[in-house]
N, C-alpha and C. Protein backbone atom coordinates (compact mmCIF):
# COMPACT_ATOMS: atom_id res chain seq x y z
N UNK A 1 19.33 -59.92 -88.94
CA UNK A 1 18.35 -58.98 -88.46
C UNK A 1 18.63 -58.59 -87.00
N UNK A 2 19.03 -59.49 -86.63
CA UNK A 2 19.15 -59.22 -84.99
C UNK A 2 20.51 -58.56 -84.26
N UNK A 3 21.40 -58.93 -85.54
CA UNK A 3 22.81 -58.13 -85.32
C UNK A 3 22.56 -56.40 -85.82
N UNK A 4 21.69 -56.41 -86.84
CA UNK A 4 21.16 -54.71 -87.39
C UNK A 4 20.33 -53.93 -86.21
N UNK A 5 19.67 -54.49 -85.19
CA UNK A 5 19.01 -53.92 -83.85
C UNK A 5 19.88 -54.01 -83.02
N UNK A 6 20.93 -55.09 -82.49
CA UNK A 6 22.02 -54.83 -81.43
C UNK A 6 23.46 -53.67 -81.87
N UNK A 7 23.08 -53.18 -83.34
CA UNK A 7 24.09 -52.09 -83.65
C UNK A 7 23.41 -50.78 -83.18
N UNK A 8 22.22 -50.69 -83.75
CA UNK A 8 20.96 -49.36 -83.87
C UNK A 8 20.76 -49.12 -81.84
N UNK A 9 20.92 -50.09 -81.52
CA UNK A 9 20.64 -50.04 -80.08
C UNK A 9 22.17 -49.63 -79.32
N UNK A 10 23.30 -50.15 -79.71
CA UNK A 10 24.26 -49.66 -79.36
C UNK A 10 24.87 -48.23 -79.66
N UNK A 11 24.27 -47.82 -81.03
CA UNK A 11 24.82 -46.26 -81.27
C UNK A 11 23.77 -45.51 -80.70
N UNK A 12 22.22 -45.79 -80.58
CA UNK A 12 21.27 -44.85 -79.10
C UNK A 12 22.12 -44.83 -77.78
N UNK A 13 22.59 -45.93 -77.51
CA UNK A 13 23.09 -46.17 -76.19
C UNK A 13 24.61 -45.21 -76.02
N UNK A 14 25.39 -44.86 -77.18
CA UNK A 14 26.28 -44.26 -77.07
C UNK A 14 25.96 -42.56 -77.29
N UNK A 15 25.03 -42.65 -77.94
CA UNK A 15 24.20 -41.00 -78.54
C UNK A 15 23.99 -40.52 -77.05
N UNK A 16 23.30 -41.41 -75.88
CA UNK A 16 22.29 -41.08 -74.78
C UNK A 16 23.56 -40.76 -73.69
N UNK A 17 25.15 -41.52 -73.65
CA UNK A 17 25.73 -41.22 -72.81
C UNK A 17 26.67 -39.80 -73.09
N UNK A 18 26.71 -39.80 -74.71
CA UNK A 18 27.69 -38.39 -75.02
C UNK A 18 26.77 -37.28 -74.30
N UNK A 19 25.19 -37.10 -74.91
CA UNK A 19 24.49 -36.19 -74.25
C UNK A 19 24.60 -36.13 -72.94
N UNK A 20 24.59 -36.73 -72.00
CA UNK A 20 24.92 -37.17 -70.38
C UNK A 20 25.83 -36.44 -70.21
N UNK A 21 27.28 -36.66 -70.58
CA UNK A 21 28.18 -36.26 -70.06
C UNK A 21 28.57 -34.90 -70.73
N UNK A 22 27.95 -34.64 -71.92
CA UNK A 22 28.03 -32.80 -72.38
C UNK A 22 26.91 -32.16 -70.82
N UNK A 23 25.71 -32.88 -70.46
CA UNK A 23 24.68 -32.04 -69.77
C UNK A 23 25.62 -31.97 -68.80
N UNK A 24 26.02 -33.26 -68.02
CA UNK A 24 27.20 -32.83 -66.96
C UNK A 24 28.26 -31.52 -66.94
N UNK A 25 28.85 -31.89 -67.99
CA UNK A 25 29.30 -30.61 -67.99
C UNK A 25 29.39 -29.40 -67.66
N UNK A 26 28.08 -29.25 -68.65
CA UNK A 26 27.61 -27.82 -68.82
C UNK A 26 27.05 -27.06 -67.74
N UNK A 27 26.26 -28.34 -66.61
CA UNK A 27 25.38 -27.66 -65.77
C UNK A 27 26.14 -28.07 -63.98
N UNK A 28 27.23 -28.49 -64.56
CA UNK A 28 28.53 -28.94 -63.53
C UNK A 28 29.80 -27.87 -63.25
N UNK A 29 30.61 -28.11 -64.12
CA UNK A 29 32.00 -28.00 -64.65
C UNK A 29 32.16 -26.42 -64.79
N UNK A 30 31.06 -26.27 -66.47
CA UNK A 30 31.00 -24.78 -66.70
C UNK A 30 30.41 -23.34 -65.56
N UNK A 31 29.43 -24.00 -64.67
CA UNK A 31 29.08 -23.19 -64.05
C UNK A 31 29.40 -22.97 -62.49
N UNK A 32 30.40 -23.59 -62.25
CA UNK A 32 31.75 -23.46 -61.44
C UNK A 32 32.38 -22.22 -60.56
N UNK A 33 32.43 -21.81 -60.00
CA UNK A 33 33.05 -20.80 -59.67
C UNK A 33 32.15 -19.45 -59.07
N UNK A 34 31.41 -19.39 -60.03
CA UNK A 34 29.99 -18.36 -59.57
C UNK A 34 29.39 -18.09 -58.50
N UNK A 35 29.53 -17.04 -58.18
CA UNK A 35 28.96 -16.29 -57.14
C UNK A 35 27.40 -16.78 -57.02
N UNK A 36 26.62 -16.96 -57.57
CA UNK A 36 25.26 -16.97 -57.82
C UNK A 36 24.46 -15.80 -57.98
N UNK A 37 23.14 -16.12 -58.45
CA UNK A 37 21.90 -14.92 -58.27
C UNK A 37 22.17 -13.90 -56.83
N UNK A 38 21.87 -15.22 -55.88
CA UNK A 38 21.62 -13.96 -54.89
C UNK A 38 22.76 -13.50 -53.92
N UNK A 39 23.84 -13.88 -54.02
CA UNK A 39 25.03 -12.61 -53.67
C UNK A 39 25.18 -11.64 -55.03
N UNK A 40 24.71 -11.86 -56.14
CA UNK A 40 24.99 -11.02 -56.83
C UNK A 40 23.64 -9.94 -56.83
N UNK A 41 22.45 -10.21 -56.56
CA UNK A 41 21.57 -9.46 -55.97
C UNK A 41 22.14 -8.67 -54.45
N UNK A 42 22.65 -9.47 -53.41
CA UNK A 42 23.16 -8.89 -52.42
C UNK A 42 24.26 -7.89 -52.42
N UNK A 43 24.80 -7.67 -53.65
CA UNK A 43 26.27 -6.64 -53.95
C UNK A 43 25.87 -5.52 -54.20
N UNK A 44 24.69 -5.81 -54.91
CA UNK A 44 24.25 -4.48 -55.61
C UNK A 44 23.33 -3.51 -54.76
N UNK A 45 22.37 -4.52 -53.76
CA UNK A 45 21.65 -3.95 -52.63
C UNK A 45 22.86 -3.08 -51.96
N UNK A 46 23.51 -4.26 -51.48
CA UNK A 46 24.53 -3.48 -50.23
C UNK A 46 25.44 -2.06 -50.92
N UNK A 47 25.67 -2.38 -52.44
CA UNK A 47 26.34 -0.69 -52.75
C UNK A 47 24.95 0.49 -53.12
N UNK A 48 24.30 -0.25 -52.97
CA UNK A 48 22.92 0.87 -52.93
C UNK A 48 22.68 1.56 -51.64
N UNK A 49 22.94 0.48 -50.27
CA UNK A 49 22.69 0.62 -49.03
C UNK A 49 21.08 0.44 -49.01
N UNK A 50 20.55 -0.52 -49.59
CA UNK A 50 19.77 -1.12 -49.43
C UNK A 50 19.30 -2.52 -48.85
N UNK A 51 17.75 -2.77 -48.92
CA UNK A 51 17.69 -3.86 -48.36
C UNK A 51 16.41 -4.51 -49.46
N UNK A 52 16.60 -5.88 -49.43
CA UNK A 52 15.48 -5.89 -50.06
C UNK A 52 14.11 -5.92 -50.16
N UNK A 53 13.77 -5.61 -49.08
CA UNK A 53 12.15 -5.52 -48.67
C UNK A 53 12.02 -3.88 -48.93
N UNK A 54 13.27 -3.26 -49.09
CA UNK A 54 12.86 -1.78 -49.67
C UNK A 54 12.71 -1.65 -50.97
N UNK A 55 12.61 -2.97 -52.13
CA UNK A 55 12.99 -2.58 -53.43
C UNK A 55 11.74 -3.68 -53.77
N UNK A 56 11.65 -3.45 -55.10
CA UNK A 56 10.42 -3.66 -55.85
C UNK A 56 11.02 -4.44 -57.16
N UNK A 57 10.46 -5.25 -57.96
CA UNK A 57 11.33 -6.01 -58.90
C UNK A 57 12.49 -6.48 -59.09
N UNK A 58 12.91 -6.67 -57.54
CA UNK A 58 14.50 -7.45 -57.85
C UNK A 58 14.67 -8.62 -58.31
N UNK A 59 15.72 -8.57 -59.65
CA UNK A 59 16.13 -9.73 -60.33
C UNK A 59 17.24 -9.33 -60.69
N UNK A 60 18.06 -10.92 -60.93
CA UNK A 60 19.23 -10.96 -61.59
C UNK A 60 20.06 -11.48 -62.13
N UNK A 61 20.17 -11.31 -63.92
CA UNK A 61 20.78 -12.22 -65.14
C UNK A 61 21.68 -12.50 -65.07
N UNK A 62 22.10 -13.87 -65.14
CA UNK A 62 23.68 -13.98 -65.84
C UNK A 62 23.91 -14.24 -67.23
N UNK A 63 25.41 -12.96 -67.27
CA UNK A 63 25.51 -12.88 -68.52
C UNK A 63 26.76 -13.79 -68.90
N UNK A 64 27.16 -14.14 -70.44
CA UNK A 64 28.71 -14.26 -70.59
C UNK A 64 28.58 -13.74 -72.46
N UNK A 65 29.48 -12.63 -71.96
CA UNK A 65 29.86 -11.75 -73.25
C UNK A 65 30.90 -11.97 -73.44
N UNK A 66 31.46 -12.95 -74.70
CA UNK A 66 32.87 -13.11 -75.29
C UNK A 66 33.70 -13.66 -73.49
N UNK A 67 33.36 -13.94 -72.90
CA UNK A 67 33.85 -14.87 -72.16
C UNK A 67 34.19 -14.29 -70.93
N UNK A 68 33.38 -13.05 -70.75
CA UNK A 68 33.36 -12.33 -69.49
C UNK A 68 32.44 -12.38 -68.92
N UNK A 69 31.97 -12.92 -67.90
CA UNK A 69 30.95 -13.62 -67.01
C UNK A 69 30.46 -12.48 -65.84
N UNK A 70 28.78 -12.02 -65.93
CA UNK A 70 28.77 -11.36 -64.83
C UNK A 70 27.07 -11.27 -65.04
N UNK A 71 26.66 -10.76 -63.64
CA UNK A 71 25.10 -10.68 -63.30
C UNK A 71 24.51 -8.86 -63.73
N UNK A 72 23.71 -9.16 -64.27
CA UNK A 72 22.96 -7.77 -64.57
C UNK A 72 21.64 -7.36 -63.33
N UNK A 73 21.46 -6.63 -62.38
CA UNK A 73 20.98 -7.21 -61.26
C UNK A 73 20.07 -5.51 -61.51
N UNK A 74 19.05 -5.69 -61.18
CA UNK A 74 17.91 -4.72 -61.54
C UNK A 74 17.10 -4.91 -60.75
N UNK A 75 16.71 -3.21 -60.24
CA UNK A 75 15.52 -3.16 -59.19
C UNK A 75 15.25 -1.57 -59.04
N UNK A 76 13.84 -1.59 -58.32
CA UNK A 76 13.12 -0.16 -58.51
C UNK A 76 13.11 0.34 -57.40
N UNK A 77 13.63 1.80 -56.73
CA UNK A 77 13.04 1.98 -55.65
C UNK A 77 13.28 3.32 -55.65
N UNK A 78 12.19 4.14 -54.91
CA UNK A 78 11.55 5.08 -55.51
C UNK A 78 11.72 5.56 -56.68
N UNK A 79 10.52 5.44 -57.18
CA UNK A 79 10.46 5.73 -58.75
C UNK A 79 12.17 6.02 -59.28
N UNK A 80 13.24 5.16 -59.39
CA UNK A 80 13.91 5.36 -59.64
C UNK A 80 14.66 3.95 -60.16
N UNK A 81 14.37 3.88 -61.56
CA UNK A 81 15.62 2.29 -61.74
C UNK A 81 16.50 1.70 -61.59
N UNK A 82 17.57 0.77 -60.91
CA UNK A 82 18.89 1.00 -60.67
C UNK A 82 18.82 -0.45 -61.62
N UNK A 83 20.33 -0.43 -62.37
CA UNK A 83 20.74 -1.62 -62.68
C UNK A 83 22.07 -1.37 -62.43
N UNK A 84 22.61 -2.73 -62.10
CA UNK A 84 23.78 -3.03 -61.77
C UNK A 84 24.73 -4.52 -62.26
N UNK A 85 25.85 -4.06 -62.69
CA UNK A 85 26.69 -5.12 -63.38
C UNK A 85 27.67 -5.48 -62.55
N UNK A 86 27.71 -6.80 -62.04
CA UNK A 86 28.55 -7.56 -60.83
C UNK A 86 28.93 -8.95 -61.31
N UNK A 87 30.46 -8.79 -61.47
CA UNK A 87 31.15 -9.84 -61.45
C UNK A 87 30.90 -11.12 -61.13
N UNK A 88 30.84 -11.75 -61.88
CA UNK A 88 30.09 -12.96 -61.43
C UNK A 88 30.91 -14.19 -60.33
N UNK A 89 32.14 -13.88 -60.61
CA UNK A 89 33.79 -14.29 -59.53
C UNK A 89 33.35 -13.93 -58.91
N UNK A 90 33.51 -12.35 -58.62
CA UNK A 90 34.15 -11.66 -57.48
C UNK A 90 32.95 -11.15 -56.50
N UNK A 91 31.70 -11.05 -56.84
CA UNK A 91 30.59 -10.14 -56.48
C UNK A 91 31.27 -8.58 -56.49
N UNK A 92 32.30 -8.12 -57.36
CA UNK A 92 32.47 -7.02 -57.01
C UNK A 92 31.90 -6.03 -58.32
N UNK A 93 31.09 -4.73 -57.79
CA UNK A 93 30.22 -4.29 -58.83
C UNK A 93 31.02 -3.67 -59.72
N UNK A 94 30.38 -3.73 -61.38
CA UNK A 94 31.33 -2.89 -62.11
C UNK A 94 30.81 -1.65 -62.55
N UNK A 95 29.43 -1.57 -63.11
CA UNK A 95 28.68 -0.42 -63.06
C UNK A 95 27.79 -0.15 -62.76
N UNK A 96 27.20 0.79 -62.54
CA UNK A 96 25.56 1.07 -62.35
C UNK A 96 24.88 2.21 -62.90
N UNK A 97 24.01 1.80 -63.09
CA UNK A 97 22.90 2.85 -64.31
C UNK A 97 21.88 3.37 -63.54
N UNK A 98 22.00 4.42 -63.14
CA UNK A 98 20.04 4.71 -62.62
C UNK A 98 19.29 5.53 -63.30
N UNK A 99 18.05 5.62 -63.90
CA UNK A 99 17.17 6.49 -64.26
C UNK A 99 15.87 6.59 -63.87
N UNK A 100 15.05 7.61 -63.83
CA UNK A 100 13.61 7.81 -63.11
C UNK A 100 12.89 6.76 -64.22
N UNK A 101 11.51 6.07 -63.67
CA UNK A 101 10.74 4.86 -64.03
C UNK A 101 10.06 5.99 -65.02
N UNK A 102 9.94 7.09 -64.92
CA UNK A 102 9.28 8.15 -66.02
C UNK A 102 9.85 8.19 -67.41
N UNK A 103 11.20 8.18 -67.37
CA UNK A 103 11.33 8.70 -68.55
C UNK A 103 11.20 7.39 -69.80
């Protein structure tokens, strides 16, 4: 009986360190390299020639599509939407979308 709990306790104990070292990983290893949120908020201001106390809802996603990594960075100013797609490496922008908050 007591050898059937020092097995059950040893495969938790091995379950608890694989999870450990995948979370390491993931929130280590994989996310590496990245510019972050807010230079990637700051790329998109600065090719706007903005600032951000002039803009209204600034935020900004990171994406990874098929293994291309980049921030979707969105904000309002005058009635006008801008989104912007910035490299998540490089901070360098790749596109930008604007349309009036009307339509």
């Amino acid at each position: 009986m007591k050898k059937k709990t020092a097995i059950i306790i040893a495969v938790v104990v091995v379950v608890v360190l694989i999870a450990a070292a995948v979370a390491v990983w993931y929130f280590g290893f994989h996310t590496s390299g990245r510019i972050g949120r807010a230079a990637a908020e700051q790329a998109a201001l600065n090719d706007a020639g903005l600032t951000a106390a002039q803009v209204t809802g600034l935020k900004a996603e990171f994406e990874n599509e098929d293994g291309f990594k980049y921030y979707e960075v969105s904000f309002i100013y005058q009635a006008m939407e801008y989104e912007y797609a910035v490299d998540a490496l490089t901070a360098q922008v790749l596109h930008v979308k604007s349309e009036s908050v009307f339509d």
